[in-house]
Protein backbone atom coordinates (compact mmCIF):
# COMPACT_ATOMS: atom_id res chain seq x y z
CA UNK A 1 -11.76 -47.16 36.07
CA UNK A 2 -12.23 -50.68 35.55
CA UNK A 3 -16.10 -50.43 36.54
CA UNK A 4 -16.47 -47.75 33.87
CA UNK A 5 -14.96 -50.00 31.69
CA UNK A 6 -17.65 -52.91 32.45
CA UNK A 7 -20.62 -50.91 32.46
CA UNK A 8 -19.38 -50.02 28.62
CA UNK A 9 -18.89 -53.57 27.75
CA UNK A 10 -22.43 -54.02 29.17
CA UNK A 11 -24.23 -51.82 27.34
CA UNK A 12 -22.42 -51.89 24.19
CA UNK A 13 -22.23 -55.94 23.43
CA UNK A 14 -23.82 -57.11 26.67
CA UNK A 15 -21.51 -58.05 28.69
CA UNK A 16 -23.11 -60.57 31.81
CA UNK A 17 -20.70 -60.45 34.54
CA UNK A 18 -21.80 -63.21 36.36
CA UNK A 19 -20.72 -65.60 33.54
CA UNK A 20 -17.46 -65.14 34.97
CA UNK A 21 -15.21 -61.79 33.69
CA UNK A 22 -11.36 -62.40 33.35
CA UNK A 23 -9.63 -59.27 32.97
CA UNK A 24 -6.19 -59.59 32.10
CA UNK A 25 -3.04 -57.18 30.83
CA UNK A 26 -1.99 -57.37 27.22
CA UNK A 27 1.61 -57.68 29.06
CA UNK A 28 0.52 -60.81 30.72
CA UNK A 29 -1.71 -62.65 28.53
CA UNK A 30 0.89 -65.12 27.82
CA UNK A 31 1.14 -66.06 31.76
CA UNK A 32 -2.85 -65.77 32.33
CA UNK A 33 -5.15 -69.13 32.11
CA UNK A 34 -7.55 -67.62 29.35
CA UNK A 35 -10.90 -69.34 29.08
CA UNK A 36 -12.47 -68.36 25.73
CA UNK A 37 -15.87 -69.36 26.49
CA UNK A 38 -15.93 -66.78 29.39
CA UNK A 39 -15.83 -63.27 28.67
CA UNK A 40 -12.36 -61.48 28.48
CA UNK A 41 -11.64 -57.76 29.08
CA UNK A 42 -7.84 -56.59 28.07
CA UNK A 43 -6.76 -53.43 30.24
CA UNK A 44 -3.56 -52.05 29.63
CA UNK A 45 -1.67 -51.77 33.48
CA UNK A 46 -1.35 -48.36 32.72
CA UNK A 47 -4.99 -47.99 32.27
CA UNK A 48 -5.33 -49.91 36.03
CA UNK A 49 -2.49 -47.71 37.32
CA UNK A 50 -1.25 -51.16 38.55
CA UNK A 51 1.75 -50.29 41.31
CA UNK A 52 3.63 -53.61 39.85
CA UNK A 53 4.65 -52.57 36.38
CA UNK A 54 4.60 -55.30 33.86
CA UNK A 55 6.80 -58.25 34.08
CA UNK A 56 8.37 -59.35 30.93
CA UNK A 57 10.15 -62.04 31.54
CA UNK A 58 7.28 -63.89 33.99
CA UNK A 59 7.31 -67.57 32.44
CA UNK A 60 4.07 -68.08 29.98
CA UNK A 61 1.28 -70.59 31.22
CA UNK A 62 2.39 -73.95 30.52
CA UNK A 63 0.51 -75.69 28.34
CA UNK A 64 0.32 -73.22 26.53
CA UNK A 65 3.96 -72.17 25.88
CA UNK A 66 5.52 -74.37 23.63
CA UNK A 67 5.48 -71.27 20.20
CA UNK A 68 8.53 -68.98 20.51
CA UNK A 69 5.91 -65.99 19.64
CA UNK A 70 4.28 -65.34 22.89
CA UNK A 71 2.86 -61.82 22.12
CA UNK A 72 -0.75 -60.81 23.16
CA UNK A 73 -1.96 -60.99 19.58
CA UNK A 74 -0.33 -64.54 18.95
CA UNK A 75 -2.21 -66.01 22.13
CA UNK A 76 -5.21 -64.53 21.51
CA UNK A 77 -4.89 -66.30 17.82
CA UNK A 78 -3.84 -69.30 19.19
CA UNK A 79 -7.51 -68.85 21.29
CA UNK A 80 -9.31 -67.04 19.54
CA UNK A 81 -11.48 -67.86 15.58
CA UNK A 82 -9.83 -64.75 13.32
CA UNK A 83 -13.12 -63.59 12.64
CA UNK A 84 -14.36 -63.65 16.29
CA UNK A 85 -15.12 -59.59 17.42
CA UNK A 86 -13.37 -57.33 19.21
CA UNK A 87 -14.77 -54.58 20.87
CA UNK A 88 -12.61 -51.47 21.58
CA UNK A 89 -13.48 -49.54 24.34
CA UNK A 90 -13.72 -45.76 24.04
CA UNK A 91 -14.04 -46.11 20.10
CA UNK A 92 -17.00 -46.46 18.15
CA UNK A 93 -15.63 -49.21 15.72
CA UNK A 94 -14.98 -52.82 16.50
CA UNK A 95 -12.34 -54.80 15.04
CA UNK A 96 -11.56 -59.03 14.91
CA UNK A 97 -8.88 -61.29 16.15
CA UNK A 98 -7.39 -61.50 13.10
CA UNK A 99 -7.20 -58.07 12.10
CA UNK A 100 -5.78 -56.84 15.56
CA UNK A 101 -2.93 -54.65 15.58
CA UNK A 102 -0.38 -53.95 18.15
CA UNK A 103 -1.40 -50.56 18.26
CA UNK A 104 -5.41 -51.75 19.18
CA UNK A 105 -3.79 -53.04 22.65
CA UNK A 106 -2.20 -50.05 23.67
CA UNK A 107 -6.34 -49.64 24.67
CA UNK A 108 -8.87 -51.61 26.24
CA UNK A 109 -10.64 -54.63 24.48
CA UNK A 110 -13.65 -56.61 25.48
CA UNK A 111 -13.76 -60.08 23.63
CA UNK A 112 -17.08 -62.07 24.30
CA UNK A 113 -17.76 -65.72 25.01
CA UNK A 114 -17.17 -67.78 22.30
CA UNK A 115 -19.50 -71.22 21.77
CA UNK A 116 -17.29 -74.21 23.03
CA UNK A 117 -16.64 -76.08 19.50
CA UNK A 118 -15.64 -72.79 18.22
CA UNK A 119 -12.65 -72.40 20.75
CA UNK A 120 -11.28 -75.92 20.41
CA UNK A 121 -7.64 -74.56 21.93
CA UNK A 122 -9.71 -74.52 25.76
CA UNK A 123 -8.78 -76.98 27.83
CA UNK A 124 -12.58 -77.70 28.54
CA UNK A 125 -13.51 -77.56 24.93
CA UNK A 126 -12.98 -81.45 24.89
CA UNK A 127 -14.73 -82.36 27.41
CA UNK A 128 -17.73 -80.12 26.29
CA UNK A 129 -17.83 -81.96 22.91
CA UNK A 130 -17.90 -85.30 24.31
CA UNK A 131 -21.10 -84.38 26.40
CA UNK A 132 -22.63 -83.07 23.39
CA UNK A 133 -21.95 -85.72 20.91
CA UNK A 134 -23.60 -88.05 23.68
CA UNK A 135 -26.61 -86.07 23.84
CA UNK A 136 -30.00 -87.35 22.41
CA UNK A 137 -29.61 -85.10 19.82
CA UNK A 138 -25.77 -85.92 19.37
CA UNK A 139 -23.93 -88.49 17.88
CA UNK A 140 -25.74 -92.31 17.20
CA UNK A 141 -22.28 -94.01 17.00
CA UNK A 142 -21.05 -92.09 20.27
CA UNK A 143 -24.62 -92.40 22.00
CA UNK A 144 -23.68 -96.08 21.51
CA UNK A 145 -20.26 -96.15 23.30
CA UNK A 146 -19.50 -97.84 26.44
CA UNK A 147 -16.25 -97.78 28.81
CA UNK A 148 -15.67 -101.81 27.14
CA UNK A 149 -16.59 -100.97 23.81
CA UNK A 150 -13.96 -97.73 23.84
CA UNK A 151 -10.98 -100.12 25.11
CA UNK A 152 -10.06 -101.36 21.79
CA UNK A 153 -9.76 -97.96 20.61
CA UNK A 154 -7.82 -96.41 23.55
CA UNK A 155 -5.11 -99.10 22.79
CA UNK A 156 -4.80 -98.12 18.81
CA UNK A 157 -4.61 -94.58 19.47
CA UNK A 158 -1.78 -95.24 22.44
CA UNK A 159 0.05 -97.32 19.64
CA UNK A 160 -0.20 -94.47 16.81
CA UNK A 161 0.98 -92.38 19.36
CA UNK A 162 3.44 -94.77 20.28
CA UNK A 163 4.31 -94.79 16.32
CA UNK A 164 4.49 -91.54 15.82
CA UNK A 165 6.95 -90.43 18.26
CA UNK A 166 9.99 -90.26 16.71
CA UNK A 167 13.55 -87.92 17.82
CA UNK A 168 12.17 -84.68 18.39
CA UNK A 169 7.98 -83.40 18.22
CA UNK A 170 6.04 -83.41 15.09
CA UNK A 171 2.38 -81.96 14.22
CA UNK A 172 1.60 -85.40 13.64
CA UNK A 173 2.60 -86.25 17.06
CA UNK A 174 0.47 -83.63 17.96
CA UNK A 175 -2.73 -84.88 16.30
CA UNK A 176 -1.89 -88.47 17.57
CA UNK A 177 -1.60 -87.47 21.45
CA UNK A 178 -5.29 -85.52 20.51
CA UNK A 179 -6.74 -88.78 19.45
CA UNK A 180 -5.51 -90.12 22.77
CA UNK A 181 -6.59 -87.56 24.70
CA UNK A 182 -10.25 -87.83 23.29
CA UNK A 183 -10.10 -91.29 24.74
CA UNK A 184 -9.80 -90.23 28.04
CA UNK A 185 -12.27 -87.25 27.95
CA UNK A 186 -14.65 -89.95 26.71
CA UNK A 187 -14.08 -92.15 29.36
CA UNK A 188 -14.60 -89.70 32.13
CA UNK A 189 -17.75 -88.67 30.25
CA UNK A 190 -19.57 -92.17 30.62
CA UNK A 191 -18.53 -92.20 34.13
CA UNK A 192 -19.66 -88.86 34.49
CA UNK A 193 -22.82 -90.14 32.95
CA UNK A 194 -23.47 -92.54 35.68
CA UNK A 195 -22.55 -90.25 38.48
CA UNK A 196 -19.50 -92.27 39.66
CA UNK A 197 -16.85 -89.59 38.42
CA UNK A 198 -15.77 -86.94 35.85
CA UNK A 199 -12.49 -85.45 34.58
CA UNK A 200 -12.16 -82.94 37.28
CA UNK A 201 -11.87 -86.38 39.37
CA UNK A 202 -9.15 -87.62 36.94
CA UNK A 203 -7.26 -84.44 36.95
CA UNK A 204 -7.76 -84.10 40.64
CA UNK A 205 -6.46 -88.42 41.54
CA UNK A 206 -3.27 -87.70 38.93
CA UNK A 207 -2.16 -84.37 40.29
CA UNK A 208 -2.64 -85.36 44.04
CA UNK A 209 -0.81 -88.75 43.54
CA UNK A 210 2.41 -86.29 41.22
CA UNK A 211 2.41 -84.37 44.07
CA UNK A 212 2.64 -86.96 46.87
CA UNK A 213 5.48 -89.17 44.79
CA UNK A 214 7.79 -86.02 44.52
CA UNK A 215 8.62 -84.92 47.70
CA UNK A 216 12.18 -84.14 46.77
CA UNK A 217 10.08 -81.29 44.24
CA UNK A 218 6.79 -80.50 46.38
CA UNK A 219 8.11 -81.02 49.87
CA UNK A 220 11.33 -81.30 52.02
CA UNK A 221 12.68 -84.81 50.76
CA UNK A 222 16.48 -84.83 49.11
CA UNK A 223 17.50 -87.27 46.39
CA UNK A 224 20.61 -86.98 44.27
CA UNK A 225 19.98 -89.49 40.90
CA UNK A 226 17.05 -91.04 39.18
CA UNK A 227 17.64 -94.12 41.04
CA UNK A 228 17.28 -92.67 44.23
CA UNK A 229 13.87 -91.22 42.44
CA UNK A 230 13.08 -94.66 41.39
CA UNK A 231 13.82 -96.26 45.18
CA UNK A 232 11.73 -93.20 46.68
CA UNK A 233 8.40 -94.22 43.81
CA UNK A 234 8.38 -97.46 45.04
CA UNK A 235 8.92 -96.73 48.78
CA UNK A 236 6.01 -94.18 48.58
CA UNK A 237 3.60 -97.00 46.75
CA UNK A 238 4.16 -99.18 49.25
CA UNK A 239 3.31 -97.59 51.45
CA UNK A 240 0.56 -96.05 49.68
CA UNK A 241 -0.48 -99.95 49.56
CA UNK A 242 -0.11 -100.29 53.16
CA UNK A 243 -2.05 -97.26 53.86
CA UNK A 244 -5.11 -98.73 51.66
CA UNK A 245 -5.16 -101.90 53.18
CA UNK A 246 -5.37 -101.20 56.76
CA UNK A 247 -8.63 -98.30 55.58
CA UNK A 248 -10.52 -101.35 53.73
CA UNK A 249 -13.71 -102.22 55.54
CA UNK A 250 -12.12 -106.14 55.62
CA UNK A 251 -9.57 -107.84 55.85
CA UNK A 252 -7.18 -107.52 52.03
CA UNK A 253 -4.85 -109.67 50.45
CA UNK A 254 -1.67 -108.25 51.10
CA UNK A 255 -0.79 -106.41 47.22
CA UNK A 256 2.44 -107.05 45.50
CA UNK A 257 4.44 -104.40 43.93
CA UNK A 258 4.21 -106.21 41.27
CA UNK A 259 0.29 -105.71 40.82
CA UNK A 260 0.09 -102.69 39.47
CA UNK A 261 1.60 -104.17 36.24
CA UNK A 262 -1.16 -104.46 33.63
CA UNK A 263 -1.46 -108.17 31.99
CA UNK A 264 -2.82 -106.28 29.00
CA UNK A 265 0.75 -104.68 28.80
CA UNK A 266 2.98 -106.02 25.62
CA UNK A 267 4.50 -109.04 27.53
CA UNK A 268 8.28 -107.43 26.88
CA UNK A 269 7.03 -104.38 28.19
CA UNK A 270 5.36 -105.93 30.93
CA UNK A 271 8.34 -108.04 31.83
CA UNK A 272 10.90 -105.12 32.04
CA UNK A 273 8.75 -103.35 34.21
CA UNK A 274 8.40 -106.01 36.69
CA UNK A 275 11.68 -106.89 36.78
CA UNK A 276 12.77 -102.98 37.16
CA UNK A 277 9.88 -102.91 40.28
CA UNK A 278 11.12 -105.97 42.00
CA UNK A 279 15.10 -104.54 41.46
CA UNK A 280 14.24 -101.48 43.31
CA UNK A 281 13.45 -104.05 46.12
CA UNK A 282 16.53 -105.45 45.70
CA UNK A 283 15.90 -108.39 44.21
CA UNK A 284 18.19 -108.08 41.41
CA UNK A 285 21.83 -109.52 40.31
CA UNK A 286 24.13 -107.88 41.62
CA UNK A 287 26.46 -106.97 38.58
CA UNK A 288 25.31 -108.10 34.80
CA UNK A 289 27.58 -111.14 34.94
CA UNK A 290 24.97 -113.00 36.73
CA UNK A 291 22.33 -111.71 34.17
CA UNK A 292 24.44 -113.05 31.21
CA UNK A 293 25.53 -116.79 33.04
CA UNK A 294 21.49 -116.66 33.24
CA UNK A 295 21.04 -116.60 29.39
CA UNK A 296 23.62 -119.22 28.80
CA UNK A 297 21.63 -121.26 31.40
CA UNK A 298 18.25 -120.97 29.82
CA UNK A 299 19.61 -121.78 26.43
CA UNK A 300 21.35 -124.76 27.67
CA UNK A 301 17.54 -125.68 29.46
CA UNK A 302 16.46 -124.64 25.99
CA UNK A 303 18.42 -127.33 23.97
CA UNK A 304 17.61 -129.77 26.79
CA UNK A 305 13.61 -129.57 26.32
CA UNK A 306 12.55 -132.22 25.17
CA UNK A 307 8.53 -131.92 25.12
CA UNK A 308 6.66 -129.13 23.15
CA UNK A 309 5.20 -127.57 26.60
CA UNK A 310 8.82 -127.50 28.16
CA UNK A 311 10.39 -126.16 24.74
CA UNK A 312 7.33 -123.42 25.35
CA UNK A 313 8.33 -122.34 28.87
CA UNK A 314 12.44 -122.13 28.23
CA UNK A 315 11.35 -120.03 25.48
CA UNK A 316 9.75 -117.89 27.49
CA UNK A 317 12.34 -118.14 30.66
CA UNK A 318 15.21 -116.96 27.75
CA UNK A 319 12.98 -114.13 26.56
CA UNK A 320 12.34 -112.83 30.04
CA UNK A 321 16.46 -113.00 31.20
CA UNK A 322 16.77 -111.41 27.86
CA UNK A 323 14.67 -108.53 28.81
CA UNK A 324 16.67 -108.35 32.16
CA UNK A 325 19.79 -108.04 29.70
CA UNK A 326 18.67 -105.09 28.13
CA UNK A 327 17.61 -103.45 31.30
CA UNK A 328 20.40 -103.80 32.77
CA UNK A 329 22.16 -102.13 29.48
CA UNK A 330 19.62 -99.40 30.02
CA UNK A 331 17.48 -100.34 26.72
CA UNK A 332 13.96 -100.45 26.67
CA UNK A 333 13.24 -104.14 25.50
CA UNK A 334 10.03 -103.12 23.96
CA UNK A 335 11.18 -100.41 22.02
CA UNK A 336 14.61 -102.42 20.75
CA UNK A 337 12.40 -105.61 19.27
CA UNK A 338 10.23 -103.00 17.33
CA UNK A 339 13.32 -101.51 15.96
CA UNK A 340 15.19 -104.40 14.91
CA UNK A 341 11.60 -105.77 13.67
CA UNK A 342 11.56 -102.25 11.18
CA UNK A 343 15.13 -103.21 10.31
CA UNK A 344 13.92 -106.53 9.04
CA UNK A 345 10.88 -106.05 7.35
CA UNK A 346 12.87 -102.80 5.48
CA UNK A 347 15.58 -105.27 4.69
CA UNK A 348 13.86 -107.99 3.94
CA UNK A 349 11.01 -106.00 1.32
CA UNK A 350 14.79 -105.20 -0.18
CA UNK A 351 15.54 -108.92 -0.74
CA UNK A 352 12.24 -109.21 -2.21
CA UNK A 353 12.71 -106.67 -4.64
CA UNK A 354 16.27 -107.79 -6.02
CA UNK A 355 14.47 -111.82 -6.14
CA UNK A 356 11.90 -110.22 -8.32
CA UNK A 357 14.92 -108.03 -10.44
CA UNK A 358 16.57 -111.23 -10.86
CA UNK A 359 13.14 -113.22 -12.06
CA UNK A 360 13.70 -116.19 -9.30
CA UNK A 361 11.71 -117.12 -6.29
CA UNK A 362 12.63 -117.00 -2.77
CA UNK A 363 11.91 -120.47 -1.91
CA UNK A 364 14.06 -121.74 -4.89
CA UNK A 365 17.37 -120.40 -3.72
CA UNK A 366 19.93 -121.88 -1.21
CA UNK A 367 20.79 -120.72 2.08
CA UNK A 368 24.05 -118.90 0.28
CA UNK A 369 21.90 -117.17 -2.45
CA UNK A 370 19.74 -116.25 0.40
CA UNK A 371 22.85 -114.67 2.60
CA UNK A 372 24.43 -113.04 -0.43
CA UNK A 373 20.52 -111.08 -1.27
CA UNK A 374 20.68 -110.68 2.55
CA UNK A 375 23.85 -108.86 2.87
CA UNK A 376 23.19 -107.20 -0.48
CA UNK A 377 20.08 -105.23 1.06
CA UNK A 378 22.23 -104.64 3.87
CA UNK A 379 24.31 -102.36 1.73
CA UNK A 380 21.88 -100.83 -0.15
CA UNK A 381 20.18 -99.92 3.12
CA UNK A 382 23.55 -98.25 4.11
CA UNK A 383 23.74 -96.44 1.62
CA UNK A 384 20.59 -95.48 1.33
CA UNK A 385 20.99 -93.96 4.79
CA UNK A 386 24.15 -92.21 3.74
CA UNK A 387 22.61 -90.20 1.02
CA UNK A 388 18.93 -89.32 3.36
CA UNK A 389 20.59 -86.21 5.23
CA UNK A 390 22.07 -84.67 1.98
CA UNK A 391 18.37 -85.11 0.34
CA UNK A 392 16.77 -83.79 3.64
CA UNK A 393 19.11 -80.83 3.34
CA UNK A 394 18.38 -80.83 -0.61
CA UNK A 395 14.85 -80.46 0.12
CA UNK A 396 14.84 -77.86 3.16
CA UNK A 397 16.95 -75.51 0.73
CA UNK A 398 14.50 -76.00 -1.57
CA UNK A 399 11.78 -75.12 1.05
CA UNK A 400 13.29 -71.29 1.86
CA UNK A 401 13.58 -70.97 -1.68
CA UNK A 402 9.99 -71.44 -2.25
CA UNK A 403 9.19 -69.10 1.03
């Protein structure tokens, strides 16, 4: 059956085999790795007199599951451009991807190859675009690009992203992690480029090394919490470490645990994470009484500076007990200074605005005018938070209406 099936696709819309036929069930499309630029034939089990009859409720492909709709025709939109043909076998008329009915899959369907930039949803689309825009006949600014000249941008896409996640997913969180994501895929191109690697090498290093650090998932290991996770990481990397240095040609310096910690990190980021590597070591208070007769000790060193260099390095002894503070409370110190940061540049473009309301200039008011605008803001910035949910509410109403 399915031969007969081929030889039509062949000689109707030219089918070539050899570029790599999927064939897939309609009742399994959600679960199967689709490819668009390969050619796709949709069989019906019934038509392949499978002896397994369908299974509904086997778990779609991840990475491509996230929709609640995970019918045939809604992945092969999600794939597929809706103009993009559709051949039907055993009838004379052909049909599109956007004019497919569920009745069209009760029979069989051949879908040809579709051109790389056209099928943007393929997980190799990326990568394909990258090559081409770095082409001769590509793009001049990305013909230009080099790993060094890139880094600048990798680190303002990973802060939109960073911006842009909020409480729960957004399409714009979707477009950031995209522009992210292109970063990489460029990377690996260049490299590719000068034969040293390419993203099947990047996909290869980061699943082998997931793999390896979860042996409680992949393998027989048992842990209980996510510290026992974190203890088992860092056991694992060192000896990962070990492993490296005793393969090297010469004679290493012995790594720290601490190395892996980029210097190109935000420093409060950077600081938390060394201080959470080198507590999984043990080297750590042992209750958060110690951290906080710490803080009162650096402040005390603090007040006791008397040089601008020593005033320099309490200040940054404080900040990094400080971050040890908030670790130890379980808050990312990183993520809490950009918050209150918000909270004071919202607050404080309030206390510009009343200044201006009242005609008078910031500089020309007393520290008590100053509190009093202050606390004002603070106020309106409650209340002002108060009313947001009932006008979110207000406006999704208004949304169904419209629909």
């Amino acid at each position: 059956m399915l031969d007969a099936l081929v030889a039509e696709a062949r000689i109707r819309w030219g089918l070539d085999a050899s570029a790599g036929l999927q064939v897939v069930a309609p009742e399994h499309l959600a679960a199967f790795p689709v490819e668009p630029s390969r050619p796709l034939l949709v069989v019906p089990l019934r038509v392949l007199h499978a002896a397994v009859p369908a299974d509904v409720d086997a778990p779609p492909l991840p990475g491509r599951h996230a929709p609640a709709d995970q019918t045939a025709l809604a992945v092969l939109a999600r794939l597929y451009p809706a103009g993009h043909l559709v051949g039907r076998i055993g009838f004379p008329e052909a049909t599109t991807v956007g004019e497919l009915s569920p009745e069209a899959l009760e029979g069989s369907l051949y879908l040809g190859p579709v051109a790389p930039e056209l099928a943007p949803a393929s997980p190799w689309a990326l990568p394909w675009i990258a090559d081409r825009l770095r082409r001769p006949d590509g793009c001049p600014w990305d013909r230009e690009q080099t790993h060094a000249s890139l880094k600048k941008h990798l680190l303002e896409e990973a802060y939109e992203v960073y911006d842009a996640i909020g409480d729960e997913a957004t399409p714009e969180l979707a477009g950031e992690l995209g522009d992210l994501l292109l970063q990489i895929v460029l990377h690996a191109q260049l490299a590719a480029e000068a034969g040293v690697f390419d993203l099947t090498d990047v996909q290869a290093e980061i699943g082998r090394k997931l793999v390896r650090r979860h042996p409680h998932v992949f393998g027989d290991a048992h842990v209980n919490t996510a510290s026992d996770v974190n203890r088992q990481w860092e056991q694992i990397k060192r000896t990962e470490r070990e492993q490296a240095a005793g393969e090297a040609a010469e004679p290493a310096e012995v790594k720290s645990a601490l190395d892996g910690v980029s210097r190109s990190m935000p420093a409060l980021a950077a600081a938390q994470e060394m201080q959470e590597r080198a507590a999984h070591l043990g080297y750590d208070w042992p209750d958060i009484v110690g951290v906080l007769d710490k803080v009162h000790e650096e402040l005390a060193e603090l007040e006791a500076a008397a040089t601008a260099q020593e005033k320099r390095e309490e200040v940054g002894d404080l900040l990094l007990v400080v971050t040890n503070l908030a670790r130890r409370h379980g808050v990312d110190a990183e993520d809490a200074l950009r918050g209150a940061a918000d909270k004071f540049r919202s607050r404080f473009r309030r206390v510009e605005r009343m200044a201006r309301e009242r005609n008078v200039q910031l500089r020309d008011l007393g520290l008590a005018e100053l509190d009093a605008l202050w606390d004002a803001a603070k106020v309106e910035e409650r209340a002002a938070a108060v009313e947001r949910p009932a006008t979110n509410q207000k406006s999704a109403t208004g949304e169904e209406r419209k629909r």
